[in-house]
PDB file of N, CA and C in Angstrom:
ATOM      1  N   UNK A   1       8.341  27.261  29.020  1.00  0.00           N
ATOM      2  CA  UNK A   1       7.222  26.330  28.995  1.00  0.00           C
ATOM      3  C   UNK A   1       6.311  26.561  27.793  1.00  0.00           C
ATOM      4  N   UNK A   2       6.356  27.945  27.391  1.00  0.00           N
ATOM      5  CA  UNK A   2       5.398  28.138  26.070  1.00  0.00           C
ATOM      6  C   UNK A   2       5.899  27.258  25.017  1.00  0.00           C
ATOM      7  N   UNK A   3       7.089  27.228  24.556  1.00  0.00           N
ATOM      8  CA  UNK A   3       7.713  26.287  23.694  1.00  0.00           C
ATOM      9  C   UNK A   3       6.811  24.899  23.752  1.00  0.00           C
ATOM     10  N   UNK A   4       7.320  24.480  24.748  1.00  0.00           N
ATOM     11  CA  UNK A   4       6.970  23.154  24.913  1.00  0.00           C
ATOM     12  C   UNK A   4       5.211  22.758  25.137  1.00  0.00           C
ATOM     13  N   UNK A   5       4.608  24.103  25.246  1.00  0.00           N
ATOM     14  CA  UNK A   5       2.980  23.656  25.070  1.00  0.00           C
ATOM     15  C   UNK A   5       2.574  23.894  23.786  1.00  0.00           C
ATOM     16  N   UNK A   6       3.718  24.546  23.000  1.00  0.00           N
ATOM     17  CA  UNK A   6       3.369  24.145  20.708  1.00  0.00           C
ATOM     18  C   UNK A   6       4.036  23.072  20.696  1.00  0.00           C
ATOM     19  N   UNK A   7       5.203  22.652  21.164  1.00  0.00           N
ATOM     20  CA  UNK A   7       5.464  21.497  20.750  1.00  0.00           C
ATOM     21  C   UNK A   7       4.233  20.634  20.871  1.00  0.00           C
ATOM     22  N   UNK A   8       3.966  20.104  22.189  1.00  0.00           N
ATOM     23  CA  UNK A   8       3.005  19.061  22.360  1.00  0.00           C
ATOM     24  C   UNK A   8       1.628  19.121  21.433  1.00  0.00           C
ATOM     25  N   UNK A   9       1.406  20.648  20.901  1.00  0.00           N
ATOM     26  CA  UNK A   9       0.284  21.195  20.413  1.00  0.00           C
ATOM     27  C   UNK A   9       0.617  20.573  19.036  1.00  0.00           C
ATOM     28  N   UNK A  10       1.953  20.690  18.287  1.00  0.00           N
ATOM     29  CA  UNK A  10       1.939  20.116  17.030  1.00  0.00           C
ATOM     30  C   UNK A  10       2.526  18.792  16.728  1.00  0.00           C
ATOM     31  N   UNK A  11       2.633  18.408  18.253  1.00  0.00           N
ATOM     32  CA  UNK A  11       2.926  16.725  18.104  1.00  0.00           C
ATOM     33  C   UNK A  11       1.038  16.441  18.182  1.00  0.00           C
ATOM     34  N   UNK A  12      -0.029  16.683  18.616  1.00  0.00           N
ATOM     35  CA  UNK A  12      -1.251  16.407  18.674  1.00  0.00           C
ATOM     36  C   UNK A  12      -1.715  16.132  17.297  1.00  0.00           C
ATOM     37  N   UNK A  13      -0.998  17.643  16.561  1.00  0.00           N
ATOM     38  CA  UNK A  13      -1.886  17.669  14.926  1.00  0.00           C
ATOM     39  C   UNK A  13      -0.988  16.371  14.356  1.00  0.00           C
ATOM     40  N   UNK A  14      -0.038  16.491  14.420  1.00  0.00           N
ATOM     41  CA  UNK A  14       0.937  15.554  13.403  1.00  0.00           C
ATOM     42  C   UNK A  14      -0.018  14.579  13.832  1.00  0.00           C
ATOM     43  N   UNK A  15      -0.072  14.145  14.653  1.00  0.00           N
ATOM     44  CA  UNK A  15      -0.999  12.532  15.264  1.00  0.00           C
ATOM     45  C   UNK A  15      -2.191  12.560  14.411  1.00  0.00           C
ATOM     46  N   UNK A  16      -2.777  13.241  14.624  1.00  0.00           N
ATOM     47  CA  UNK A  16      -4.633  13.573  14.247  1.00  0.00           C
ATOM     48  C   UNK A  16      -3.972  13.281  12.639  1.00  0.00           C
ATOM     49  N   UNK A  17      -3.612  14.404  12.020  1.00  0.00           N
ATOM     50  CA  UNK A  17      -3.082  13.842  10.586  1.00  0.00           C
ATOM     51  C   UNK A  17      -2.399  12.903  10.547  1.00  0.00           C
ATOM     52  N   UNK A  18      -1.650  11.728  11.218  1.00  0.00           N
ATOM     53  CA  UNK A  18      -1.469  10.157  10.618  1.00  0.00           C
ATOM     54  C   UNK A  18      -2.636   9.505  10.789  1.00  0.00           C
ATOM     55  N   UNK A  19      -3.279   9.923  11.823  1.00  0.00           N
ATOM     56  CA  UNK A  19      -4.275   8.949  11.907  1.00  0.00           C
ATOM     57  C   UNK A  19      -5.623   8.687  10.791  1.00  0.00           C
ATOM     58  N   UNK A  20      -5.801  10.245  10.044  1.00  0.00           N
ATOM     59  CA  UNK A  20      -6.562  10.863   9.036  1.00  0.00           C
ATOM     60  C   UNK A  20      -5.682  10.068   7.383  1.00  0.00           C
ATOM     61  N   UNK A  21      -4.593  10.005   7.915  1.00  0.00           N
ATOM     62  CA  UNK A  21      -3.943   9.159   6.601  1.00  0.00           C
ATOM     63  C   UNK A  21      -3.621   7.812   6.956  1.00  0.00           C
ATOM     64  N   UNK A  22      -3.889   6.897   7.531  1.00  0.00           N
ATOM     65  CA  UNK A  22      -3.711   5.705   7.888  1.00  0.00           C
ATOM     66  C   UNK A  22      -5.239   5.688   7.582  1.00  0.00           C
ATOM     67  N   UNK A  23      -6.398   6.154   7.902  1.00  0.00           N
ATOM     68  CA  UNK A  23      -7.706   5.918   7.422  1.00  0.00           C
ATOM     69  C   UNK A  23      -7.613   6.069   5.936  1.00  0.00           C
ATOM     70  N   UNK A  24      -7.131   6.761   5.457  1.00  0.00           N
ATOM     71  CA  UNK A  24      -7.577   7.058   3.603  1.00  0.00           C
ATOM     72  C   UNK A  24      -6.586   6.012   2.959  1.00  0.00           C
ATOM     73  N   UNK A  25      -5.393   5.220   3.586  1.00  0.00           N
ATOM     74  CA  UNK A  25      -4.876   4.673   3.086  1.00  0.00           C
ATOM     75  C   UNK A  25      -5.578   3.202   3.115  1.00  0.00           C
ATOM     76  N   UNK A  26      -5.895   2.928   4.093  1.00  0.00           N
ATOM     77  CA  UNK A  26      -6.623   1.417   4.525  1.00  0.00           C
ATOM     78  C   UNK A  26      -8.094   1.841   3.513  1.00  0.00           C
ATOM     79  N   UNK A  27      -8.599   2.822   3.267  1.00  0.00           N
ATOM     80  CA  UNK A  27      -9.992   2.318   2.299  1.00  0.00           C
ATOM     81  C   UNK A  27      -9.494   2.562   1.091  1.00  0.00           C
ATOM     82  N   UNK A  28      -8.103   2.753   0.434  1.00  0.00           N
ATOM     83  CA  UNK A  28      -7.313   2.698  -0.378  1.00  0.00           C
ATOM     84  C   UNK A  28      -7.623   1.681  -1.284  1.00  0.00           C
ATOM     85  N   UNK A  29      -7.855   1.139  -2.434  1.00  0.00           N
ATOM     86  CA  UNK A  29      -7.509  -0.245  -3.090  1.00  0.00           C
ATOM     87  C   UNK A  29      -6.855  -0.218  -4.468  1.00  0.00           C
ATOM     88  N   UNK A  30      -5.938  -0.392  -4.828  1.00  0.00           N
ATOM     89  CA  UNK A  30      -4.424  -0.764  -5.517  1.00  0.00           C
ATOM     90  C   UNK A  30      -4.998  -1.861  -6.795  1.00  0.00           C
ATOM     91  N   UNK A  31      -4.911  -1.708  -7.770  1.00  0.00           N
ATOM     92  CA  UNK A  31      -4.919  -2.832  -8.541  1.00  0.00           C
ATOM     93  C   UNK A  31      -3.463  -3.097  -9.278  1.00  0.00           C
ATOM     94  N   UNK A  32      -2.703  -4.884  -9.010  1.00  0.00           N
ATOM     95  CA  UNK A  32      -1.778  -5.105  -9.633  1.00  0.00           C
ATOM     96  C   UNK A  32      -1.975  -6.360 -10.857  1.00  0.00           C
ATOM     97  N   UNK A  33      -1.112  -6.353 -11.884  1.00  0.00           N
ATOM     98  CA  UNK A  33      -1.356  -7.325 -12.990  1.00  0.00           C
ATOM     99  C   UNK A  33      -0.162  -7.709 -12.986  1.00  0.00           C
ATOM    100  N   UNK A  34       0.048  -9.213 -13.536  1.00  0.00           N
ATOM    101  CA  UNK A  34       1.205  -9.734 -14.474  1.00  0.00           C
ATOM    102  C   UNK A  34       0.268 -10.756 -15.615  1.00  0.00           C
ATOM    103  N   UNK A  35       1.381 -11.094 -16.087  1.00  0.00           N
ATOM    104  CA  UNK A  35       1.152 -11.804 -17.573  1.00  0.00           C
ATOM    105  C   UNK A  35       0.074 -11.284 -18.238  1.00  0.00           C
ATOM    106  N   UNK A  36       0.785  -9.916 -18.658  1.00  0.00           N
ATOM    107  CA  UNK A  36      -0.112  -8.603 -19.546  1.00  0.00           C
ATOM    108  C   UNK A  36      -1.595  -8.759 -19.295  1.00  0.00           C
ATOM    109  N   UNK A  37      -1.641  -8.913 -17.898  1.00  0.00           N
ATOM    110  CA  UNK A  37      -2.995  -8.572 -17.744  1.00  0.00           C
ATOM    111  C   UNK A  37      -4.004  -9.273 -16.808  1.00  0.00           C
ATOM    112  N   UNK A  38      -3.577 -10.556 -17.191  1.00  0.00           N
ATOM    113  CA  UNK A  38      -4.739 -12.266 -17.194  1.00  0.00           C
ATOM    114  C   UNK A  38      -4.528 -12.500 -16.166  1.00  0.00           C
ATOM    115  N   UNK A  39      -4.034 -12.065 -15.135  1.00  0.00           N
ATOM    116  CA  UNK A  39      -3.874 -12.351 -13.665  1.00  0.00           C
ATOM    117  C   UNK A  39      -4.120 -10.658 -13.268  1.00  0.00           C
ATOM    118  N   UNK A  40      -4.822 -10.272 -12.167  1.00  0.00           N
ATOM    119  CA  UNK A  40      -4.979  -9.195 -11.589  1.00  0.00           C
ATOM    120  C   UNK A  40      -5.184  -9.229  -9.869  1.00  0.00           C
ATOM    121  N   UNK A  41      -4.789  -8.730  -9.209  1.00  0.00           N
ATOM    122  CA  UNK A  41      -5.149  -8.145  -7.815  1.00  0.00           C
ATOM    123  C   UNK A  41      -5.393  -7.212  -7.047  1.00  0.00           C
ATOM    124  N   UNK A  42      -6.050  -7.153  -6.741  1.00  0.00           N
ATOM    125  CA  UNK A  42      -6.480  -5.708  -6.039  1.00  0.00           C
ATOM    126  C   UNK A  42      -6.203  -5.558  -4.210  1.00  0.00           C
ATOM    127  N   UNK A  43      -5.435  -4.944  -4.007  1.00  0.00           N
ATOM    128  CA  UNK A  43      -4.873  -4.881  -2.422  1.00  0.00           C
ATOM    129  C   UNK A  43      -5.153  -3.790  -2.112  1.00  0.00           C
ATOM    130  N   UNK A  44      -5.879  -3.541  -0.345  1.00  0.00           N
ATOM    131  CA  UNK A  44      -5.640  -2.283   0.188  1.00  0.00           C
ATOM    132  C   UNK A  44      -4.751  -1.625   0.881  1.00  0.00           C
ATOM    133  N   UNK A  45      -5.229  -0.250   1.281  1.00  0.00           N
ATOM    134  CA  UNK A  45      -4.109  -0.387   1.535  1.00  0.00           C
ATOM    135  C   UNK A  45      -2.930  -0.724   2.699  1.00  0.00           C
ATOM    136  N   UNK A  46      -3.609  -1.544   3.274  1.00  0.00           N
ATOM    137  CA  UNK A  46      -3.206  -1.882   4.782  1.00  0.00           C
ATOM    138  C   UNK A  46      -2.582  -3.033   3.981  1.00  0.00           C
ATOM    139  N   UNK A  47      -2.586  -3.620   2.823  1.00  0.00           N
ATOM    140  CA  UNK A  47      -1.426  -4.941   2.108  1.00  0.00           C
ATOM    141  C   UNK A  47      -2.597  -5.976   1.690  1.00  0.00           C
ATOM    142  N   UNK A  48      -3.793  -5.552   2.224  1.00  0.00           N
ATOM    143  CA  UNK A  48      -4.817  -7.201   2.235  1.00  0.00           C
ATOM    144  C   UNK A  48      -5.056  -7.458   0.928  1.00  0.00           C
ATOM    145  N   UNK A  49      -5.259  -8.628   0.663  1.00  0.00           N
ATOM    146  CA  UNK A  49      -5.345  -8.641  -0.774  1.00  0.00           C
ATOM    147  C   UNK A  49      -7.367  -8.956  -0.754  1.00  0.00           C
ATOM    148  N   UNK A  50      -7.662  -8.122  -1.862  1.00  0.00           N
ATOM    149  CA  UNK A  50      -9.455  -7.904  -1.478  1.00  0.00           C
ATOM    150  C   UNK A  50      -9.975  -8.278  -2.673  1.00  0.00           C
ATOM    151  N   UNK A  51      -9.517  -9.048  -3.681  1.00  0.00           N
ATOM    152  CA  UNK A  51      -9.958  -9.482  -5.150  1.00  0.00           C
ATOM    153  C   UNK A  51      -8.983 -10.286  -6.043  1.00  0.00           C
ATOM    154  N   UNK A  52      -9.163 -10.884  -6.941  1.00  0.00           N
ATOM    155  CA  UNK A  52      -8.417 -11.723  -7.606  1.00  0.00           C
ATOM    156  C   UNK A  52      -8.415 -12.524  -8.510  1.00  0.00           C
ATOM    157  N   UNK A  53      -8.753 -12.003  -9.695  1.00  0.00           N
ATOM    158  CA  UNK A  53      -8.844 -12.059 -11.374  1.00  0.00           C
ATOM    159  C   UNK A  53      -8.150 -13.005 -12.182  1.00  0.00           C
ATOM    160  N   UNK A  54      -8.194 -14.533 -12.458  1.00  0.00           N
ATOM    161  CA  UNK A  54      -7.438 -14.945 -13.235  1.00  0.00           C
ATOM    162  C   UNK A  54      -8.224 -15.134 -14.421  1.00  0.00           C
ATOM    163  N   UNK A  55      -7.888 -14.723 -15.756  1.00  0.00           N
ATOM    164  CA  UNK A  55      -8.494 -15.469 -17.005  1.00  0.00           C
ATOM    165  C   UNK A  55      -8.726 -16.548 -17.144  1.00  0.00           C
ATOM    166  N   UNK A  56      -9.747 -17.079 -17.707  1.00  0.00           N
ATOM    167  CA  UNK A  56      -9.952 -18.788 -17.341  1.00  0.00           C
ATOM    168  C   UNK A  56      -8.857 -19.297 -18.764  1.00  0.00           C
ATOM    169  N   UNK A  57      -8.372 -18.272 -20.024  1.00  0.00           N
ATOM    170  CA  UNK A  57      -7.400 -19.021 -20.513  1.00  0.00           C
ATOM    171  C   UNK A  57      -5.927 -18.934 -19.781  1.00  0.00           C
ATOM    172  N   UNK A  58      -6.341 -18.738 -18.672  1.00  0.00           N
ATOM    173  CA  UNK A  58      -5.155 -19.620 -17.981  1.00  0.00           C
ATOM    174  C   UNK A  58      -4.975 -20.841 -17.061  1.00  0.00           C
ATOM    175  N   UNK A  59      -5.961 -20.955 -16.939  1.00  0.00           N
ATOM    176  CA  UNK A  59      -6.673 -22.488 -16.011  1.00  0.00           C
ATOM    177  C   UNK A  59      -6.288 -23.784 -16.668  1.00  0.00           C
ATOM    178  N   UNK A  60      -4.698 -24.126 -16.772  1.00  0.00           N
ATOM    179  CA  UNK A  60      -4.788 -25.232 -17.049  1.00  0.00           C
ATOM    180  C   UNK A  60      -3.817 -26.356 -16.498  1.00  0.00           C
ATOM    181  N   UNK A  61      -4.234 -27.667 -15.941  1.00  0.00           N
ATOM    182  CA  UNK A  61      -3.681 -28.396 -14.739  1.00  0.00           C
ATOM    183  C   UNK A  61      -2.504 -28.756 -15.010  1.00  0.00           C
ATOM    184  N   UNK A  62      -1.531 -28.883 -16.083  1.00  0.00           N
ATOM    185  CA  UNK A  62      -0.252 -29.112 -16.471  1.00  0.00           C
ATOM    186  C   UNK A  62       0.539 -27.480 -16.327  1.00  0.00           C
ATOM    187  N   UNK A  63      -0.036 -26.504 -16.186  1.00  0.00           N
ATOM    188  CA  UNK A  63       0.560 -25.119 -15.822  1.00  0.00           C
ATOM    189  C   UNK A  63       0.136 -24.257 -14.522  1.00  0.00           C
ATOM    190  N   UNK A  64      -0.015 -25.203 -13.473  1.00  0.00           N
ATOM    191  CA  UNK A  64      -0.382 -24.356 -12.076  1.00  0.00           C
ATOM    192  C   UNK A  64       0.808 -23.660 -11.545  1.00  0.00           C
ATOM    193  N   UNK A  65       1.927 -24.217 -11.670  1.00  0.00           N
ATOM    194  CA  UNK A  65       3.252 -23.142 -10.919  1.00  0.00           C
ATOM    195  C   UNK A  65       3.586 -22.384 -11.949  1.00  0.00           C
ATOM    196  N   UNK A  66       2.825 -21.779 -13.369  1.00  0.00           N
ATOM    197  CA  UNK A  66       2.878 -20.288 -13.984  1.00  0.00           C
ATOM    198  C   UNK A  66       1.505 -19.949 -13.641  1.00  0.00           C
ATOM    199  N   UNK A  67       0.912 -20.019 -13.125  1.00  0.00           N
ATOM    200  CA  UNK A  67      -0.758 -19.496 -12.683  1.00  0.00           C
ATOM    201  C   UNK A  67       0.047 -19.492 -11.357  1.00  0.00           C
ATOM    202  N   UNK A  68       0.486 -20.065 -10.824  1.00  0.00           N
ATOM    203  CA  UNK A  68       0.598 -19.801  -9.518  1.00  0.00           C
ATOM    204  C   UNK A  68       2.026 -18.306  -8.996  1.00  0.00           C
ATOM    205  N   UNK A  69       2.950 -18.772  -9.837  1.00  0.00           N
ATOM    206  CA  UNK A  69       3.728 -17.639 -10.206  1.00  0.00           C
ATOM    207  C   UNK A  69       3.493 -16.228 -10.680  1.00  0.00           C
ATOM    208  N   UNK A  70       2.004 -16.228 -11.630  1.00  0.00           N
ATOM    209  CA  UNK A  70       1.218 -14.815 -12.192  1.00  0.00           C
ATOM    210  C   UNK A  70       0.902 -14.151 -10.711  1.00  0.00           C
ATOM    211  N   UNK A  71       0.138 -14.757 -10.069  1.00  0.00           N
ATOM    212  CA  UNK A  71      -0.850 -14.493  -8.389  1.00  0.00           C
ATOM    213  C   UNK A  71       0.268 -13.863  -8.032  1.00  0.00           C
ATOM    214  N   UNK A  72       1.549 -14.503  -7.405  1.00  0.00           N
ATOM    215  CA  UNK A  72       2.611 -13.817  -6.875  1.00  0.00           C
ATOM    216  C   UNK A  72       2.189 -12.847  -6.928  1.00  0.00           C
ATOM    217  N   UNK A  73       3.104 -12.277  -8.574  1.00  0.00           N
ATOM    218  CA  UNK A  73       3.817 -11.069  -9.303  1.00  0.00           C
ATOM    219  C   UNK A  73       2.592 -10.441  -9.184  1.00  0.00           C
ATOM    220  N   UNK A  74       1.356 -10.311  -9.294  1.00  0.00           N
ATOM    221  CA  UNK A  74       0.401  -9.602  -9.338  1.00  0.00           C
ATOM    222  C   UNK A  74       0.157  -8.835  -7.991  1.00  0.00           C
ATOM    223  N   UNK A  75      -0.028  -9.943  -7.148  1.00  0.00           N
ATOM    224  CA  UNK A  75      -0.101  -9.760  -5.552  1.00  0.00           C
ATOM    225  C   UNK A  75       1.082  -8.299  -5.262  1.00  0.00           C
ATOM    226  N   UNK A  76       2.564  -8.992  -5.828  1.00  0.00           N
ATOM    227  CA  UNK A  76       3.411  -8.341  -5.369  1.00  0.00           C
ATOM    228  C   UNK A  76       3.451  -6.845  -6.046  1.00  0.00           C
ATOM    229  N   UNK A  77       2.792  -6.591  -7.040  1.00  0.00           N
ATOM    230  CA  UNK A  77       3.064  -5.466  -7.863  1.00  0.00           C
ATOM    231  C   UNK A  77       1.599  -4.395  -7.713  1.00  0.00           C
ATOM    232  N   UNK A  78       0.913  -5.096  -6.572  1.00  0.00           N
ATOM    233  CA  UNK A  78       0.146  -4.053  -6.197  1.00  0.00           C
ATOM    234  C   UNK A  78       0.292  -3.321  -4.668  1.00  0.00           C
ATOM    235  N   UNK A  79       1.006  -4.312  -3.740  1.00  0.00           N
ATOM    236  CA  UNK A  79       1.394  -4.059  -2.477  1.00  0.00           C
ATOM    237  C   UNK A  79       2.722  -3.338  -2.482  1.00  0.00           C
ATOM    238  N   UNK A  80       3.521  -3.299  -3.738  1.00  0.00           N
ATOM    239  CA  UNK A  80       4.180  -2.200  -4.398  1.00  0.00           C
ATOM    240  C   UNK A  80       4.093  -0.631  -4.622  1.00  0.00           C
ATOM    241  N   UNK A  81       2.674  -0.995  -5.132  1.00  0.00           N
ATOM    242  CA  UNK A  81       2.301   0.072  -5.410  1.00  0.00           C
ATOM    243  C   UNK A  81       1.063   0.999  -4.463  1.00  0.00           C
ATOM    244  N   UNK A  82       0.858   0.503  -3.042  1.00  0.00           N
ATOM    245  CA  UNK A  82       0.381   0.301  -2.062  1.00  0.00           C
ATOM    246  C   UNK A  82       1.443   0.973  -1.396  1.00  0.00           C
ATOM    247  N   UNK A  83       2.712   0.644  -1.535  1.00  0.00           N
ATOM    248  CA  UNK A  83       4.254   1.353  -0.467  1.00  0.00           C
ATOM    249  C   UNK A  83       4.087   2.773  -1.103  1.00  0.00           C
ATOM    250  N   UNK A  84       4.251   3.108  -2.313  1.00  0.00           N
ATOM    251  CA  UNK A  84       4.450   3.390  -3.366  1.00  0.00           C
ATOM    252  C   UNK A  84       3.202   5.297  -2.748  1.00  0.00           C
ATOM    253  N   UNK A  85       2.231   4.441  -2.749  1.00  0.00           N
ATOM    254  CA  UNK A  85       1.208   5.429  -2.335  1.00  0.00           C
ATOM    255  C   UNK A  85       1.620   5.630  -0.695  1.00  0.00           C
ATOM    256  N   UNK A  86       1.865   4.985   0.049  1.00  0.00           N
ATOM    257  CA  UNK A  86       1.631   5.266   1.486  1.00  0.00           C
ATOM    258  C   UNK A  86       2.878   6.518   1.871  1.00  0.00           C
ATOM    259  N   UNK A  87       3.952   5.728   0.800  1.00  0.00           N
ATOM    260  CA  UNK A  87       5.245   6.911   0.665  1.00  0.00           C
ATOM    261  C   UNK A  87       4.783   8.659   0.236  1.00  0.00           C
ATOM    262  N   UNK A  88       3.947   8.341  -0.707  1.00  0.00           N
ATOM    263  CA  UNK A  88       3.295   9.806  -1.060  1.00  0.00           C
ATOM    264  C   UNK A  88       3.104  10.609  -0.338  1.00  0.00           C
ATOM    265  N   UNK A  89       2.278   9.493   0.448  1.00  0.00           N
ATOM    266  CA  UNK A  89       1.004  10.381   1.241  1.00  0.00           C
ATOM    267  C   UNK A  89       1.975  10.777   2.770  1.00  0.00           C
ATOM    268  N   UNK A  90       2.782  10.126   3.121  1.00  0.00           N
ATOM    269  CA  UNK A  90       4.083  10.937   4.170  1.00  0.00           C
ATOM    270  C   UNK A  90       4.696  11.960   3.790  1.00  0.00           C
ATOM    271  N   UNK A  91       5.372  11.491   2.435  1.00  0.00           N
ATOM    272  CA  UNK A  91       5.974  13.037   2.205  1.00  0.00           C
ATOM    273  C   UNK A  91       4.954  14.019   2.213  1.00  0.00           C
ATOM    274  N   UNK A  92       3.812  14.385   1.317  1.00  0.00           N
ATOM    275  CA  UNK A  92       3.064  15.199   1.605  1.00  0.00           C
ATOM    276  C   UNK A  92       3.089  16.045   3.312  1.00  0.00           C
ATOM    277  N   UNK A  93       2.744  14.984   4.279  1.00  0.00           N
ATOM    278  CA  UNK A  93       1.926  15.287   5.058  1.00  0.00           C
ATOM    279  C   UNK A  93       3.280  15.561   5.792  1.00  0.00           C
ATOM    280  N   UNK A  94       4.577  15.319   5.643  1.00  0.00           N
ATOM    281  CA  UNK A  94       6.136  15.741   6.110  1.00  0.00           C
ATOM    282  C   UNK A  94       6.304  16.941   5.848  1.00  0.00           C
ATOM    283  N   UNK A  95       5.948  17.462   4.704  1.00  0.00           N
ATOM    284  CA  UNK A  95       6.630  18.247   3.947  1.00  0.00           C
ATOM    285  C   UNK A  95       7.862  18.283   2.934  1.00  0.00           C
ATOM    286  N   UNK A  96       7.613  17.109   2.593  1.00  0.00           N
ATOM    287  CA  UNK A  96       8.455  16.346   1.837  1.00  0.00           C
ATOM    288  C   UNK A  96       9.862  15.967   2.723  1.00  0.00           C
ATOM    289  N   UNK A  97       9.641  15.936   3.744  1.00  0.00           N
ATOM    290  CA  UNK A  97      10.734  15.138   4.648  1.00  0.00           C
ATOM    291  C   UNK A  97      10.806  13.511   4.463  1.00  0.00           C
ATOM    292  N   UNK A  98      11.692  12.823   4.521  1.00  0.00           N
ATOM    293  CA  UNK A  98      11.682  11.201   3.965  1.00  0.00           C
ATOM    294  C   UNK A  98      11.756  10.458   5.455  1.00  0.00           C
ATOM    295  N   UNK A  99      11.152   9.069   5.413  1.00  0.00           N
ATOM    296  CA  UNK A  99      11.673   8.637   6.665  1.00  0.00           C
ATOM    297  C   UNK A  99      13.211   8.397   6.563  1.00  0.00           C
ATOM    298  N   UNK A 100      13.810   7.824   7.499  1.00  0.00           N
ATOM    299  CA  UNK A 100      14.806   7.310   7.958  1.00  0.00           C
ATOM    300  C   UNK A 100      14.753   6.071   6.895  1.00  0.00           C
ATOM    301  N   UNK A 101      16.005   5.644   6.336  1.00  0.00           N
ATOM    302  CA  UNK A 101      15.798   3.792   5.472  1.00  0.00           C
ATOM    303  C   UNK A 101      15.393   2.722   7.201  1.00  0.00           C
ATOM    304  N   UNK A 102      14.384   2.166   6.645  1.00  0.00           N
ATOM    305  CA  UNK A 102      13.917   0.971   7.256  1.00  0.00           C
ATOM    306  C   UNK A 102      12.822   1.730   7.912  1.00  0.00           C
ATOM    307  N   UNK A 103      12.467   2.677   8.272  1.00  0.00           N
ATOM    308  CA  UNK A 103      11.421   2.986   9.011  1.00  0.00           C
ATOM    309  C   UNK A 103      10.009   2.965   8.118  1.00  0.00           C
ATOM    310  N   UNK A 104       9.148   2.294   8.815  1.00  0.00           N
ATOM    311  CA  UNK A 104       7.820   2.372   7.508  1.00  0.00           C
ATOM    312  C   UNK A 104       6.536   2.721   8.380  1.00  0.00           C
ATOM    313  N   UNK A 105       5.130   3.463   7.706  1.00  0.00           N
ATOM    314  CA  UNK A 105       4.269   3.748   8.469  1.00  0.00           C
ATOM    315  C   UNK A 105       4.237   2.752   9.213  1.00  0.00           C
ATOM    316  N   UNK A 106       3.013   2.933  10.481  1.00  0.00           N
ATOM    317  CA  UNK A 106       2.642   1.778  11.019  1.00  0.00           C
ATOM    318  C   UNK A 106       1.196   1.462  10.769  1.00  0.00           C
ATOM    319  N   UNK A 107       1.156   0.553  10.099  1.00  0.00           N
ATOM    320  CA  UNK A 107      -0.394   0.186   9.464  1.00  0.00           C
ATOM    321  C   UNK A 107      -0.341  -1.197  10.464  1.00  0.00           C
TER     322      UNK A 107
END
């Protein structure tokens, strides 16, 4: 039974520490760019997107699906880099153990 009252004891901490990194990750914020720059986004890290930067020399009504295409890639290259960090911060807190493929925090 001693076994099994550290187990439960370091299934508690493991918990307390996701929960301590699911907080630092969500006040997290990510900035992503495309078209060198003139489009920007800033996502936290729970994926939300919390800002959103276009150059006004890109504002123009005969080119909305490449303004609209920049947002994407921007969007997408910060929620990238949002995985990117959340991956870090597991291995760390694993011990550099990896999940399983397909398994992802739960934010």
């Amino acid at each position: 039974m001693k076994n099994l009252g550290n187990l439960m004891k370091q299934a508690q901490q493991m918990q307390a520490k996701m929960a301590e990194m699911q907080e630092r990750l969500a006040a997290a914020e990510v900035d992503g760019a495309s078209g060198g720059g003139l489009v920007r986004a800033t996502v936290n890290g729970k994926g939300e997107v919390k800002r959103l930067k276009i150059e006004s020399s890109l504002v123009d009504p005969k080119e909305v699906e490449v303004l609209e295409d920049l947002v994407v890639a921007a969007i997408n290259d910060a929620r990238g880099k949002v995985d990117a960090m959340a991956a870090e911060e597991m291995k760390k807190m694993t011990g550099g153990l990896s999940l399983p493929p397909g398994m992802k925090l739960p934010f």
